[in-house]
Protein backbone atom coordinates (compact mmCIF):
# COMPACT_ATOMS: atom_id res chain seq x y z
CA UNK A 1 0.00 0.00 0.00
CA UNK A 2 0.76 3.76 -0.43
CA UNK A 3 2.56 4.90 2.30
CA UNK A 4 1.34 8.45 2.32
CA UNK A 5 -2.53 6.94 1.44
CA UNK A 6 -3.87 6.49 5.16
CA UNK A 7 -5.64 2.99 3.64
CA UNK A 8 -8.30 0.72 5.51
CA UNK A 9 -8.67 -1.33 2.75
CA UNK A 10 -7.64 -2.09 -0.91
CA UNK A 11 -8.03 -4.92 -3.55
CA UNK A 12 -8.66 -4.79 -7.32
CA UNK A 13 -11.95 -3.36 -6.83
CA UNK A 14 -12.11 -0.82 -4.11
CA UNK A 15 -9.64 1.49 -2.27
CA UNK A 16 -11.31 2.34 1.41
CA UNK A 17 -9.43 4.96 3.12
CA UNK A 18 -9.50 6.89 6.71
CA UNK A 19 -10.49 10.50 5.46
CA UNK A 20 -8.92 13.29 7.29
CA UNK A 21 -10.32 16.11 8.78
CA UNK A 22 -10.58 19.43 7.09
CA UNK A 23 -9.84 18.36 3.82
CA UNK A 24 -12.23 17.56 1.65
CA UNK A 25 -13.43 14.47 -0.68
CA UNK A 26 -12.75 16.32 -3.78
CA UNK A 27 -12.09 19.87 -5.01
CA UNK A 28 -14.78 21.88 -5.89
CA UNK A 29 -13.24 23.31 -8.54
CA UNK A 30 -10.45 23.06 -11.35
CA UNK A 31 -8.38 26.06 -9.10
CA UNK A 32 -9.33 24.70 -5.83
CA UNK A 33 -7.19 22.54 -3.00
CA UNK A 34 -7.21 19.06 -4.29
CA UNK A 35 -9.19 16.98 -1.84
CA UNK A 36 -8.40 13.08 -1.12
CA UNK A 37 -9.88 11.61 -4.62
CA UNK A 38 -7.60 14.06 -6.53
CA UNK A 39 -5.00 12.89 -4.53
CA UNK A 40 -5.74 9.40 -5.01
CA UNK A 41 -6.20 9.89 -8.77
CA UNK A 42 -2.68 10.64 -9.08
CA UNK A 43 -1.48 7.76 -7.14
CA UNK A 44 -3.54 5.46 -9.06
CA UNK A 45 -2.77 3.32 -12.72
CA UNK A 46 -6.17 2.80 -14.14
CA UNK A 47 -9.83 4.84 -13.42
CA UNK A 48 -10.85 5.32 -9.97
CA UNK A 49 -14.71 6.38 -8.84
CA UNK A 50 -16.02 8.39 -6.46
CA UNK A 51 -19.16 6.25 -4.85
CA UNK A 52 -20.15 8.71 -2.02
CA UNK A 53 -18.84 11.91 0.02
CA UNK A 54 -17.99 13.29 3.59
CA UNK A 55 -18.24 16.43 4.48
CA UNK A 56 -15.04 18.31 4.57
CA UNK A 57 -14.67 18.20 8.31
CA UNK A 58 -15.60 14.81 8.92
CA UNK A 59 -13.06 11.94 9.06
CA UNK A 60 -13.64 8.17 8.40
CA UNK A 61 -13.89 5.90 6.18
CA UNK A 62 -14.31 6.60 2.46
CA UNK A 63 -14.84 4.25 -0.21
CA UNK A 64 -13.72 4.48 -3.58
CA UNK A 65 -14.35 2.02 -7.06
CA UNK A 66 -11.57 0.93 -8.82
CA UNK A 67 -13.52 -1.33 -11.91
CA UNK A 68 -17.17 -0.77 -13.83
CA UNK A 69 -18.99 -3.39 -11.55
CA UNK A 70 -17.10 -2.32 -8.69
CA UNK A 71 -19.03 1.05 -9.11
CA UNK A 72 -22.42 -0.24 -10.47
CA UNK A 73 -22.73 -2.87 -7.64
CA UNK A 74 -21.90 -0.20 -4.78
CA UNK A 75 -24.19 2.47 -6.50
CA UNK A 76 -27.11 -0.02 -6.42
CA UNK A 77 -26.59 -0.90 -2.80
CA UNK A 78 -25.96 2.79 -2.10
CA UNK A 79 -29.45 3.46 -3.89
CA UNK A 80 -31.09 0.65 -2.29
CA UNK A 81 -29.97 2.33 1.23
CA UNK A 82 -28.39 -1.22 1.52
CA UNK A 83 -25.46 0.04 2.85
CA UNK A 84 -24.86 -0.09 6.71
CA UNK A 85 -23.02 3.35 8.24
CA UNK A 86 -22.12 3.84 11.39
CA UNK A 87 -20.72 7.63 12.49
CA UNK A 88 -19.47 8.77 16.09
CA UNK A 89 -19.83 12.06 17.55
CA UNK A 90 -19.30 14.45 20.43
CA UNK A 91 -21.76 17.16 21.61
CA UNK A 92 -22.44 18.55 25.09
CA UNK A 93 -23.89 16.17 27.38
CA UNK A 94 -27.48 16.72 29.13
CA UNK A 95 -28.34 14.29 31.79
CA UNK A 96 -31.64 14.66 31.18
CA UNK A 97 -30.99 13.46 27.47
CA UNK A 98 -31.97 9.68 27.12
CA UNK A 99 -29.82 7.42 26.27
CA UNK A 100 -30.81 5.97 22.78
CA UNK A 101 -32.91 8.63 20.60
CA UNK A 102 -34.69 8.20 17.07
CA UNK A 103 -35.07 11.14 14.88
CA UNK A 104 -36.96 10.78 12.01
CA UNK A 105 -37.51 14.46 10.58
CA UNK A 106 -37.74 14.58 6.92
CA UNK A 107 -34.96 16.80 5.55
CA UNK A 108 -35.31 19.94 3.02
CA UNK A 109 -33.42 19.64 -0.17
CA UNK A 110 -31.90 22.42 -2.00
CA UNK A 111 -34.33 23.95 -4.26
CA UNK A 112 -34.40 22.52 -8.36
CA UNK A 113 -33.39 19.20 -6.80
CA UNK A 114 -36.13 16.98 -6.86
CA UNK A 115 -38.73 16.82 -3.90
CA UNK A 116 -38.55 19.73 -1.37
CA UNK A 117 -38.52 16.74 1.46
CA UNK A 118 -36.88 13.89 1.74
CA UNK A 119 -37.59 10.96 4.31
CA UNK A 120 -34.36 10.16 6.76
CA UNK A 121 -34.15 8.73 10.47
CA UNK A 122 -31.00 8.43 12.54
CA UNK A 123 -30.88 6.62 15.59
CA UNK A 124 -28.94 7.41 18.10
CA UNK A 125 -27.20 5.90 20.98
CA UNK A 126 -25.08 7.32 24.04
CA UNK A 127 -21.95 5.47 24.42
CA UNK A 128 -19.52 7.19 26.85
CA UNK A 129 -20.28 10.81 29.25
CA UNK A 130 -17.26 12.71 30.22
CA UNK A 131 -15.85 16.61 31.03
CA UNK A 132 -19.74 17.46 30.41
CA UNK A 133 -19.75 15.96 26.76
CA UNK A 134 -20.82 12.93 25.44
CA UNK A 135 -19.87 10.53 22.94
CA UNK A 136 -22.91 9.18 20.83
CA UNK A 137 -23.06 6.30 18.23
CA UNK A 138 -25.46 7.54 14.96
CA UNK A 139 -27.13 5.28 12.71
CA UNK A 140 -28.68 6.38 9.87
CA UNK A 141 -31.07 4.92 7.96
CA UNK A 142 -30.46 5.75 3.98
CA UNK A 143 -27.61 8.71 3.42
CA UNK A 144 -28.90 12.21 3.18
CA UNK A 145 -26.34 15.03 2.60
CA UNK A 146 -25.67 16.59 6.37
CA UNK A 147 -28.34 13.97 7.60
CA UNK A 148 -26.36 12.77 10.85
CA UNK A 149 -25.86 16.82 11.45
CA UNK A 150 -29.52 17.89 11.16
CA UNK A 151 -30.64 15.23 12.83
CA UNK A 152 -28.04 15.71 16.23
CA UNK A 153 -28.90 19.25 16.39
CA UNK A 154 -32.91 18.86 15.80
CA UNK A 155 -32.46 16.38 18.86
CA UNK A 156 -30.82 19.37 20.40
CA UNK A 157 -27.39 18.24 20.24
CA UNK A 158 -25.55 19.39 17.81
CA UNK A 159 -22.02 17.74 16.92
CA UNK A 160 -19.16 19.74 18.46
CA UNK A 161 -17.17 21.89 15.88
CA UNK A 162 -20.83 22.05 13.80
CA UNK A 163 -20.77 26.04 13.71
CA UNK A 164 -23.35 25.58 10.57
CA UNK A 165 -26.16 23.34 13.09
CA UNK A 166 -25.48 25.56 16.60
CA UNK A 167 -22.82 23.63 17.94
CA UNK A 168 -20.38 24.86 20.41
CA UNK A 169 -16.91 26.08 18.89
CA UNK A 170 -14.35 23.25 19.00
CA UNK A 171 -10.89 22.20 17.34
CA UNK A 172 -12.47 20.21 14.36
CA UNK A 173 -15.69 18.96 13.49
CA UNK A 174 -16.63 15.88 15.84
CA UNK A 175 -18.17 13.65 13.31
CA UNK A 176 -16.61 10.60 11.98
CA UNK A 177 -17.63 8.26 9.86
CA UNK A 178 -16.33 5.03 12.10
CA UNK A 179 -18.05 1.83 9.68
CA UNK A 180 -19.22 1.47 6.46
CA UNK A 181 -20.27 -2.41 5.73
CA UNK A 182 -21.88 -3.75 2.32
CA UNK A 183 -21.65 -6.97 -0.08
CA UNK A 184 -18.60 -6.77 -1.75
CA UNK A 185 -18.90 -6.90 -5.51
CA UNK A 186 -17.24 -10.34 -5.93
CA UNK A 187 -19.81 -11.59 -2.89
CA UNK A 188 -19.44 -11.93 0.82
CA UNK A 189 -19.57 -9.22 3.18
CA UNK A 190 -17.26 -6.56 3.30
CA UNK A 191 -16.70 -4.08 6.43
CA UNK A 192 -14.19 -1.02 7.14
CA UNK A 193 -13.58 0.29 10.08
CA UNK A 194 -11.86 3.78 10.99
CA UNK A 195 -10.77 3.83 14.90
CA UNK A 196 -11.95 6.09 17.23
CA UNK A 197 -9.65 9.76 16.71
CA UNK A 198 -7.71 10.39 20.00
CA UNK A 199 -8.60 13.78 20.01
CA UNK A 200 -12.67 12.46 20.76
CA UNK A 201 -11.26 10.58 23.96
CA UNK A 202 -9.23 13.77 24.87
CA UNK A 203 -12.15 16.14 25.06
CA UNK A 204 -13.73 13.35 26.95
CA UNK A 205 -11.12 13.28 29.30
CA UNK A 206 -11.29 16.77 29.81
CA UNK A 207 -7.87 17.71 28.01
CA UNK A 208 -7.03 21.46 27.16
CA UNK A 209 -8.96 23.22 24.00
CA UNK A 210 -4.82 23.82 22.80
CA UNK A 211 -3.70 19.71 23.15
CA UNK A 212 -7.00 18.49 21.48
CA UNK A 213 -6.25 20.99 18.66
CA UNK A 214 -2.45 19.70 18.40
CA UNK A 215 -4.01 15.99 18.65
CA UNK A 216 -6.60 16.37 15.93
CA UNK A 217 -4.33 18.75 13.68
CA UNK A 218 -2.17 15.57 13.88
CA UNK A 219 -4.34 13.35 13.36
CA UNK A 220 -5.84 15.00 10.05
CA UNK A 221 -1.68 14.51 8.75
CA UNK A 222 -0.90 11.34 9.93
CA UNK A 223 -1.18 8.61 7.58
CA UNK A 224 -1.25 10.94 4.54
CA UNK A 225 1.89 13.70 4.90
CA UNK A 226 3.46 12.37 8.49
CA UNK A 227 4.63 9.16 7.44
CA UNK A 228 8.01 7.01 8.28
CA UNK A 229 9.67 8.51 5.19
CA UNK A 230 8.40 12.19 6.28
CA UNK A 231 8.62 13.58 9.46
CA UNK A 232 8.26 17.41 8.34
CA UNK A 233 4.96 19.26 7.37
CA UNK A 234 2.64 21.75 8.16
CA UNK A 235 1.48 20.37 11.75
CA UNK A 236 -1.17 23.22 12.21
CA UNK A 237 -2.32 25.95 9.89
CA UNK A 238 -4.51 29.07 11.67
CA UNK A 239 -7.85 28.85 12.33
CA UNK A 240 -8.44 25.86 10.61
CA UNK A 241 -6.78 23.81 13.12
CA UNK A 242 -7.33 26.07 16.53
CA UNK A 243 -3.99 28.01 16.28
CA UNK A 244 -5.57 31.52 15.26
CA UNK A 245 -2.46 33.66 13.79
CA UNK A 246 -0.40 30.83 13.57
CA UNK A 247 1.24 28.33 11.53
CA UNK A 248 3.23 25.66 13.11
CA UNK A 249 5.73 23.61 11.17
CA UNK A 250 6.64 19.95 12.02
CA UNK A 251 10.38 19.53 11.28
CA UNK A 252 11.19 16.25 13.14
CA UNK A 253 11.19 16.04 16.57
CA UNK A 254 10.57 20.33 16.73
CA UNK A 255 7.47 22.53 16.42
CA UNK A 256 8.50 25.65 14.52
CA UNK A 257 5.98 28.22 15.01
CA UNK A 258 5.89 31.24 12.81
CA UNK A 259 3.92 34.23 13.59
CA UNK A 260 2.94 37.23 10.71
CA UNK A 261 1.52 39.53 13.91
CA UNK A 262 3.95 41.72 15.56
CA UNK A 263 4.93 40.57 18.74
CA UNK A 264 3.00 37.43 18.90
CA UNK A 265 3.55 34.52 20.82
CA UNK A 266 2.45 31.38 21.95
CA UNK A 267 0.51 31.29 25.39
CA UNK A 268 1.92 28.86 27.88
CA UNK A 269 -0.90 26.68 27.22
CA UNK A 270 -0.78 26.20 23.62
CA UNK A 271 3.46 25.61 24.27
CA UNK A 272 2.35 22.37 26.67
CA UNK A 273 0.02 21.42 24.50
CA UNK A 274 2.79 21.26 21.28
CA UNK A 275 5.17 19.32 24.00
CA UNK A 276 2.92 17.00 25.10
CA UNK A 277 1.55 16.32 21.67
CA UNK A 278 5.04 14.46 21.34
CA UNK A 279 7.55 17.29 19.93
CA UNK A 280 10.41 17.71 21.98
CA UNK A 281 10.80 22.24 21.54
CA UNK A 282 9.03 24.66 20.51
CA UNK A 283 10.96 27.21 18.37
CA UNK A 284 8.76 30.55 17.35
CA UNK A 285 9.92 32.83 14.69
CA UNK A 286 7.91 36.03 13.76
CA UNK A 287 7.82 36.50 10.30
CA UNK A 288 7.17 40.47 9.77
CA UNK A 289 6.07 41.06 6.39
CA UNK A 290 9.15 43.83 5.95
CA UNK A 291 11.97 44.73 7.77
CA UNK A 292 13.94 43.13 10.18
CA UNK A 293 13.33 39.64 11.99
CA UNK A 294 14.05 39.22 15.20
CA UNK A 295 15.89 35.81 16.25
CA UNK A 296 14.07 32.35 17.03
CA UNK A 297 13.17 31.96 20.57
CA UNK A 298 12.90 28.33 21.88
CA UNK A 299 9.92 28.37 24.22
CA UNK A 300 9.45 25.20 25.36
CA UNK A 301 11.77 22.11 25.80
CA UNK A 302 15.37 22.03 24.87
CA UNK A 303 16.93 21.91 21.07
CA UNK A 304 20.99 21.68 21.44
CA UNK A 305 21.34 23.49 18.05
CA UNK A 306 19.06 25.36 15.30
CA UNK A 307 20.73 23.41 12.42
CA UNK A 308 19.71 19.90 11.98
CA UNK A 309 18.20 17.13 9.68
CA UNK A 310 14.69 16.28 8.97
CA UNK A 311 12.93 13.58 6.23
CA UNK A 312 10.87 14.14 3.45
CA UNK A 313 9.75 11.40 1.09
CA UNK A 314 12.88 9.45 2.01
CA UNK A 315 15.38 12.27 1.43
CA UNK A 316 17.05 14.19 3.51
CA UNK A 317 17.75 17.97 4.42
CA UNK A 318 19.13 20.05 6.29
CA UNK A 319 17.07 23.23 7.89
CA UNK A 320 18.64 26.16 9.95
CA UNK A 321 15.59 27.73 12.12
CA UNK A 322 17.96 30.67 12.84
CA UNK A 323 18.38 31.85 9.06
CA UNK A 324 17.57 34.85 8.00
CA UNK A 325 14.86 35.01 5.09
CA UNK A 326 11.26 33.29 4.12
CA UNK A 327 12.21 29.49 5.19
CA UNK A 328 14.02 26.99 7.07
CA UNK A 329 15.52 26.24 4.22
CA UNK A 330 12.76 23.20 3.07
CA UNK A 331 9.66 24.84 1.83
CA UNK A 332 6.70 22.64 2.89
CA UNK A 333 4.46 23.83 0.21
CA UNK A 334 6.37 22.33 -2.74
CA UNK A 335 6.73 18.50 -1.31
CA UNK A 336 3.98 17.23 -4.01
CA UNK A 337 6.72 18.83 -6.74
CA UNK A 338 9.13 17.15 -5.24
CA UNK A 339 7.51 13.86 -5.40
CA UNK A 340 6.55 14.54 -9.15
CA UNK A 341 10.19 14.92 -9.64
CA UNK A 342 10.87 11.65 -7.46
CA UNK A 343 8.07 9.50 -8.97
CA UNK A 344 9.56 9.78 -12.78
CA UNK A 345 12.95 8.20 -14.16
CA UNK A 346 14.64 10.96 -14.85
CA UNK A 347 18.02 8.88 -15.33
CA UNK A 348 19.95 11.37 -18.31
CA UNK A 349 17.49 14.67 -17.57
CA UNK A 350 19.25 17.76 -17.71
CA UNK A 351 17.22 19.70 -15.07
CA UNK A 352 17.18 23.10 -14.75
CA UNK A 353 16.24 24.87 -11.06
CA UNK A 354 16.44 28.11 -11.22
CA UNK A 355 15.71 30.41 -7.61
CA UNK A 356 17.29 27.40 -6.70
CA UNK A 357 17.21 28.20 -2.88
CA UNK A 358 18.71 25.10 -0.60
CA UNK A 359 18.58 22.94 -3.65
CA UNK A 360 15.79 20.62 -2.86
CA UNK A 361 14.14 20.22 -6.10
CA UNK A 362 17.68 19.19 -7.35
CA UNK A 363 18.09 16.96 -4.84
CA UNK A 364 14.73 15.30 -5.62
CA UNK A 365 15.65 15.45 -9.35
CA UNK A 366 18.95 14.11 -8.83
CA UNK A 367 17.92 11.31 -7.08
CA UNK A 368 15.46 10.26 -9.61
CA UNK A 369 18.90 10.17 -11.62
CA UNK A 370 18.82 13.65 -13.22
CA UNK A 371 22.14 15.76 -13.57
CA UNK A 372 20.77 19.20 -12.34
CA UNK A 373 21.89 22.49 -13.11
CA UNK A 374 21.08 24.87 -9.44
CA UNK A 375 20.89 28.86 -10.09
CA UNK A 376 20.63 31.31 -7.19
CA UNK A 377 21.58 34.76 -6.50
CA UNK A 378 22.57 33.48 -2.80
CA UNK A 379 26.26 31.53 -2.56
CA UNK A 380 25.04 30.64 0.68
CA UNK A 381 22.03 28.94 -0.51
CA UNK A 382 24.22 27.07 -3.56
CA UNK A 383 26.19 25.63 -0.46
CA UNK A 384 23.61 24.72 1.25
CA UNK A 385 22.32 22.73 -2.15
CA UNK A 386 25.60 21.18 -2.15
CA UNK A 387 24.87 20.19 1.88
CA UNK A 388 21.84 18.77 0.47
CA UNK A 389 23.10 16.66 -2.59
CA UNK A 390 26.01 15.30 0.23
CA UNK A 391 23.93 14.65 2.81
CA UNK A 392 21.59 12.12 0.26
CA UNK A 393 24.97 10.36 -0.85
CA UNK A 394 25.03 12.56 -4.18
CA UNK A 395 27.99 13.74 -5.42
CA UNK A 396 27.57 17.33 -5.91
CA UNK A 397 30.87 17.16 -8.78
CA UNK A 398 28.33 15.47 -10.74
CA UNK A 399 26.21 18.44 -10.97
CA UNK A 400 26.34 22.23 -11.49
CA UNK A 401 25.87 25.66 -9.44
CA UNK A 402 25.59 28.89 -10.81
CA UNK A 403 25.37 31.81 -8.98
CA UNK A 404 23.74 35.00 -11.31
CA UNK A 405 20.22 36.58 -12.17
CA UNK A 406 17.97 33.73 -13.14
CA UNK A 407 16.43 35.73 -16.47
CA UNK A 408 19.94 37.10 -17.42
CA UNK A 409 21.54 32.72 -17.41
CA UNK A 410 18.21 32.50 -19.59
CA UNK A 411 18.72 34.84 -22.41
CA UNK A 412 22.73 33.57 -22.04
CA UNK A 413 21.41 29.76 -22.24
CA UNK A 414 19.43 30.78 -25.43
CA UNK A 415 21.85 32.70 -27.00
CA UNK A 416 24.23 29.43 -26.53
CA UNK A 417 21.69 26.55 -28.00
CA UNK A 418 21.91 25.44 -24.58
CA UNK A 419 18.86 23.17 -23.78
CA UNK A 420 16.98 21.27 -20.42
CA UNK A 421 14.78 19.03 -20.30
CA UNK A 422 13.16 19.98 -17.37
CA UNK A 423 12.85 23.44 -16.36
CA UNK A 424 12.03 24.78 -12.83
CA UNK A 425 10.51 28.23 -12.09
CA UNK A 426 9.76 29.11 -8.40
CA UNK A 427 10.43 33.28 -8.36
CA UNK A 428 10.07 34.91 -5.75
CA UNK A 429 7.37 37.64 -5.39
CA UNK A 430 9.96 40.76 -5.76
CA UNK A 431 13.26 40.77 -5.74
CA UNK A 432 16.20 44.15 -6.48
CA UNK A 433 19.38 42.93 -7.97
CA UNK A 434 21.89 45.25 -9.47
CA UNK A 435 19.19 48.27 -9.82
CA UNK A 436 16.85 45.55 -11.75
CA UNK A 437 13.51 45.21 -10.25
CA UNK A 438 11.36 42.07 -10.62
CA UNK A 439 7.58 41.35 -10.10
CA UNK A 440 5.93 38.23 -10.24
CA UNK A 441 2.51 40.29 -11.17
CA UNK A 442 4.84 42.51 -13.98
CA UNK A 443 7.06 39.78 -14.78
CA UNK A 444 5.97 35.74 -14.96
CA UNK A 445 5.19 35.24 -18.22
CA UNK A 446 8.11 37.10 -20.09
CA UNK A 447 9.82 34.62 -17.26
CA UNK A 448 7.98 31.75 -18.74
CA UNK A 449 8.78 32.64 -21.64
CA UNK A 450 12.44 32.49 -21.50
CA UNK A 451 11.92 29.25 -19.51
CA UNK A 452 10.64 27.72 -22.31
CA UNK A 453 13.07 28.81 -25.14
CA UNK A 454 15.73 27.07 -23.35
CA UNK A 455 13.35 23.91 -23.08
CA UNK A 456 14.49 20.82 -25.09
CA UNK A 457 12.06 19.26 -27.71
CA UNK A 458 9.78 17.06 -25.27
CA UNK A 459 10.88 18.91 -22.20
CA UNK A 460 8.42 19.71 -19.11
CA UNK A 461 8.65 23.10 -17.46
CA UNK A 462 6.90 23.64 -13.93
CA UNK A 463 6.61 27.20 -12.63
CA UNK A 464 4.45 28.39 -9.54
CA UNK A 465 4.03 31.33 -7.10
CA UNK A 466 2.84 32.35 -3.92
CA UNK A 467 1.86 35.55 -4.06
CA UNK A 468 -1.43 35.10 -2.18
CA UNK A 469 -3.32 38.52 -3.90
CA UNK A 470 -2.54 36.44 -7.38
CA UNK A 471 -5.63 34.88 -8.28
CA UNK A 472 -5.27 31.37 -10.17
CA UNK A 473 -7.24 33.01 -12.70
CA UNK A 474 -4.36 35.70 -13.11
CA UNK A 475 -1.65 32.88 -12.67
CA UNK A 476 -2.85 30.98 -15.52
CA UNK A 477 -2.91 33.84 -17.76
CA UNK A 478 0.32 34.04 -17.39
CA UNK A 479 1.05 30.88 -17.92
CA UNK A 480 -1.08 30.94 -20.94
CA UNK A 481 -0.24 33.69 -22.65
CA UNK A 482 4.12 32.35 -22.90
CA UNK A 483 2.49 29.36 -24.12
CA UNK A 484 0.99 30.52 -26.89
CA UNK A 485 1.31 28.68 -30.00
CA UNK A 486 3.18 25.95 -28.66
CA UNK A 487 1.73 21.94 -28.31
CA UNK A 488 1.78 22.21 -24.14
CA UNK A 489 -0.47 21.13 -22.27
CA UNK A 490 -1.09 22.58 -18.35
CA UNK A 491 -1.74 20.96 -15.39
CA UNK A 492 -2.49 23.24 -12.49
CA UNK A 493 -0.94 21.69 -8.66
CA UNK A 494 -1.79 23.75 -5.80
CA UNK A 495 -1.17 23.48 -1.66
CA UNK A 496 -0.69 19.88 -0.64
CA UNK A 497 -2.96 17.75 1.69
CA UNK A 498 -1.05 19.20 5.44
CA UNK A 499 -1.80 23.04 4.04
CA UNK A 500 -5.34 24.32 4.61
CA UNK A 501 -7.38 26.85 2.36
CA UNK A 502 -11.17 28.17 2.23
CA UNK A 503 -13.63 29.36 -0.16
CA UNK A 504 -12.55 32.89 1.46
CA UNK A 505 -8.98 32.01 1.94
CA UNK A 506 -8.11 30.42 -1.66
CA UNK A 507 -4.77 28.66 -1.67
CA UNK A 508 -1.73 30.82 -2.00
CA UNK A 509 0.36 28.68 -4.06
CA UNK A 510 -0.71 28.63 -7.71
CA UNK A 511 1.63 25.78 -10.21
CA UNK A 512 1.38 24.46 -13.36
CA UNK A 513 3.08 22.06 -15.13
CA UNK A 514 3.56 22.52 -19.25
CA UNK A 515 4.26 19.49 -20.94
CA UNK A 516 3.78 18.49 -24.94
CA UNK A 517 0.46 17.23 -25.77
C-alpha cells in the first residue's frame, strides 16, 4: 500500500481509506485545494470512482471504485440504502438526554433538486459521558447530505465543531464516519472500520482546548503527509486547526511556530500542548512582512542546536531555524513537486532549477537520476544545495551551481543553444538585484517565456508562485499567454494535503506544469 494513502482497505476493486479532517473528498473546482480523490487519482494506474462523500470536516472511512462493476454494484446498494453506516460524535452532554434517541424528521433539499422533502431517520445511541460531553453512536437509515448533522442538532445536540447546526466552537468537526459495511462486488460481506480519533477521547477526558487541537491537527496529517519517510509538514495551519495567527511547522522532533503579527507569541498553554503532543521544543519565529526579523526563541523544551536534519519522502535535508529570510531552508508547500520529480525516471534529464534556494528540487531530481543544473543569486544557498546533494549520498561534482540573475543565465542559455529538459521556475514575489527590479505580477510570463526557449524538444517546465493577492485566474494567464502557439499542455498543482485553504482564503500557491500534448 501507499505509504502516504492512510488505507483501511484495498483490492482490485475498491480502495477504502481513513479520510482526514478538514480536507475535503474532492475539489470543488479546477483552481481549488485538491481533496483526497484528486490525490488518489494521481497515485492510481487505471480509473478510480467516487461512490459517495464526507463532508469536509468529517473523518472516516471513504470508499472508492476501482472497476465498472465495482461502481455499479456499490451504486445499487448505495441506492437501495443497503449500505450499513455507522458515524461517532461528540456534543455537550445533558443528563436529562436519554440514552438511545430516534429522529426521524424529513430533511429539506436544495431547491431545483427533486422533492422539497426527503424521508431520513437516525438513531442514536449514548456510548460514553465525560468533562460534560458525550460521545454518541449515529445510525442512519439511507444517506442524506448533512443527515447525521440535522438530525443531532434537531435532537438538540448538535455535533461539536458544527458552527453551521449551533454547535459549540471546538478544534475540528466531531463527526466521523467510524463503519461502512456492504456486499462486496465479488460476494461476501465486506466491512471497514476507521478507529476512534484520539482527540474524541481527549475532550472526553477533559484535556485542554490547545492539546485536542495539536491531537486532531495531527491526526488530520498522519497517515497521509506524516509518514516514516516524512517527518516534516505543516502540523497546524490558523484557524483551521485552533492556532488563530499561527502556523506551526513539524520539522522532526521540533514545532517551529511562525507568527505574521507583531509581537505574537504562543501562550503557555498552547506551548504544553505542542510538547505533550510528542515534539520535543518549541521554536517561534515572527515572520514580519518587511523589515527586520528578530531571532528564534525556543519556548518550550530544549533543542541543542538550530541546524539539523529532517525527512521528506525518504530524502534528507538540512534546515537552519535561525536563518535569515522566508524558510528553514525546506519549503513545505512544494513536497507534491518534489515527489513529481521523485516519482519519474529521470536517469539522463538535464534539469534546470532556477531560484534554486537550498537545492531541494535538485536533490529530488537528482535522485530520480537527473544531472541538475542549481541557479541562485545566494552563494550561501548554492552551499547549502551542495549540503543537500552530500547529505543524500550525491555527489555534488556530478552536478552544477551557478550563482547570477535567473532571467539574465536565460537569455545567455538561449543565445548558446543550450537546452533542459526539465525546467524549474519558483520566483520569488519581488526581488532588487543590481538596480533591476522584478515582479511576479509585472514579470511571470516574459519569465515563462524564456523558460521555455531554453526547453528541449519534449521537455516539461513547472513554474508556480505564492503571491497570495494572485488569483489562479491571473496565474494561468500568465502561464497561458508564454504558451501561446506551442503543443503544451497545463496541469495546475496547488497546496498539498497538510496546508489548509477556504472558499474565502483560496490557496496561495498557484503551479502548473507545461508538458507536450
Amino acid at each position: 500500500m501507499d505509504p502516504a494513502v492512510n488505507s483501511l482497505h484495498q483490492d482490485a476493486d475498491l480502495w477504502v481509506v481513513d479520510k482526514p479532517s478538514g480536507v475535503s473528498t474532492h475539489r470543488a473546482s479546477a483552481t481549488a485545494q485538491e481533496g483526497v480523490y484528486e490525490y488518489l487519482l494521481r497515485r492510481h494506474e487505471g480509473p478510480l470512482a467516487l461512490l459517495h462523500r464526507l463532508d469536509k470536516g468529517t473523518s472516516g472511512v471513504l470508499v472508492f471504485g476501482r472497476t465498472p462493476a465495482a461502481n455499479r454494484a456499490l451504486t445499487e446498494q448505495l441506492t437501495a440504502r443497503a449500505v450499513r453506516k455507522r458515524y461517532l460524535l461528540v456534543c455537550r452532554d445533558d443528563p436529562r438526554r436519554p440514552a438511545q434517541l430516534v429522529c426521524d424528521k424529513r430533511l429539506r433539499r436544495k431547491p431545483g433538486r427533486g422533492k422539497a422533502e426527503l424521508d431520513a431517520e437516525t438513531r442514536f445511541t449514548r456510548l460514553e459521558q465525560g468533562s460534560g460531553l458525550a460521545l454518541y453512536e449515529a445510525r442512519p437509515q439511507g444517506g442524506r447530505p448533512h443527515q447525521v448533522r440535522v438530525h443531532a442538532a434537531q435532537l438538540g445536540m448538535p455535533i461539536l465543531g458544527d458552527g453551521d447546526y449551533g454547535g459549540l466552537d471546538a478544534p475540528r468537526l466531531c463527526l466521523h464516519a467510524a463503519e461502512v459495511a456492504f456486499e462486496h462486488p465479488r460476494g461476501g460481506p465486506c466491512e471497514a472500520t476507521a478507529p476512534l480519533p484520539e482527540s474524541f477521547r481527549a475532550l472526553l477526558a477533559g484535556a485542554s482546548r490547545p492539546y485536542v487541537a495539536a491531537l486532531a491537527a495531527g491526526e488530520a496529517r498522519r497517515g497521509w503527509v506524516a509518514t516514516p519517510d516524512t517527518d516534516a509538514f505543516l502540523w497546524l495551519d490558523r484557524h483551521y486547526d485552533g492556532f488563530p495567527r499561527a502556523r506551526v511547522e513539524r520539522l522532526g522532533e521540533v514545532a517551529h511556530v511562525l507568527h505574521y503579527d507583531e509581537d505574537a507569541q504562543l501562550r503557555r498553554d498552547q506551548v504544553d500542548a505542542l510538547l505533550r503532543a510528542g515534539c520535543g521544543a518549541v521554536v517561534e519565529r515572527l515572520r514580519p512582512r518587511s523589515g527586520e526579523q528578530p531571532p528564534p526563541q525556543v519556548t518550550g523544551g530544549s533543542l541543542a542546536d538550530l541546524r539539523f536534519e529532517v525527512r521528506e519522502l525518504g530524502l534528507r535535508y538540512w534546515v537552519d531555524l535561525a536563518a535569515s529570510g522566508t524558510s528553514s531552508g525546506l519549503f513545505l508547500d512544494q513536497r507534491e513537486t518534489r515527489r513529481a520529480l521523485l516519482g519519474a525516471d529521470r536517469a539522463g534529464q538535464r534539469v534546470l532549477n532556477t531560484f534554486a534556494h537550498t537545492g531541494a528540487l535538485s536533490v529530488a531530481a537528482a535522485s530520480a537520476g537527473a544531472e541538475t543544473l542549481s541557479l541562485d543569486l545566494s552563494k550561501r544557498y548554492l552551499a547549502w544545495a551542495r549540503e543537500n546533494l552530500e547529505l543524500n549520498g550525491l555527489d555534488p561534482a556530478a552536478h552544477d551551481f551557478m550563482y547570477g540573475d535567473t532571467r539574465d543565465w536565460l537569455r545567455r542559455f538561449a543565445k548558446k543553444g543550450r537546452q533542459f529538459d526539465l525546467v524549474l521556475l519558483d520566483p520569488p514575489s519581488y526581488s532588487t538585484h543590481k538596480g533591476k527590479s522584478w515582479s511576479v505580477e509585472r514579470d511571470l510570463a516574459a519569465l515563462i517565456g524564456e523558460g521555455l526557449r531554453v526547453l528541449a524538444p519534449g521537455g516539461e517546465l513547472y513554474v508556480s508562485t505564492n503571491l497570495r493577492r494572485m488569483t489562479a485566474a491571473a496565474f494561468l494567464g500568465h502561464v497561458e499567454n508564454a504558451a501561446r502557439g506551442r503543443a503544451l499542455a497545463c496541469e495546475f498543482v496547488t497546496l498539498p494535503l497538510d496546508h489548509r485553504s477556504g472558499a474565502q482564503d483560496p490557496p496561495y500557491l498557484k503551479g502548473a506544469w507545461l508538458r507536450p500534448r
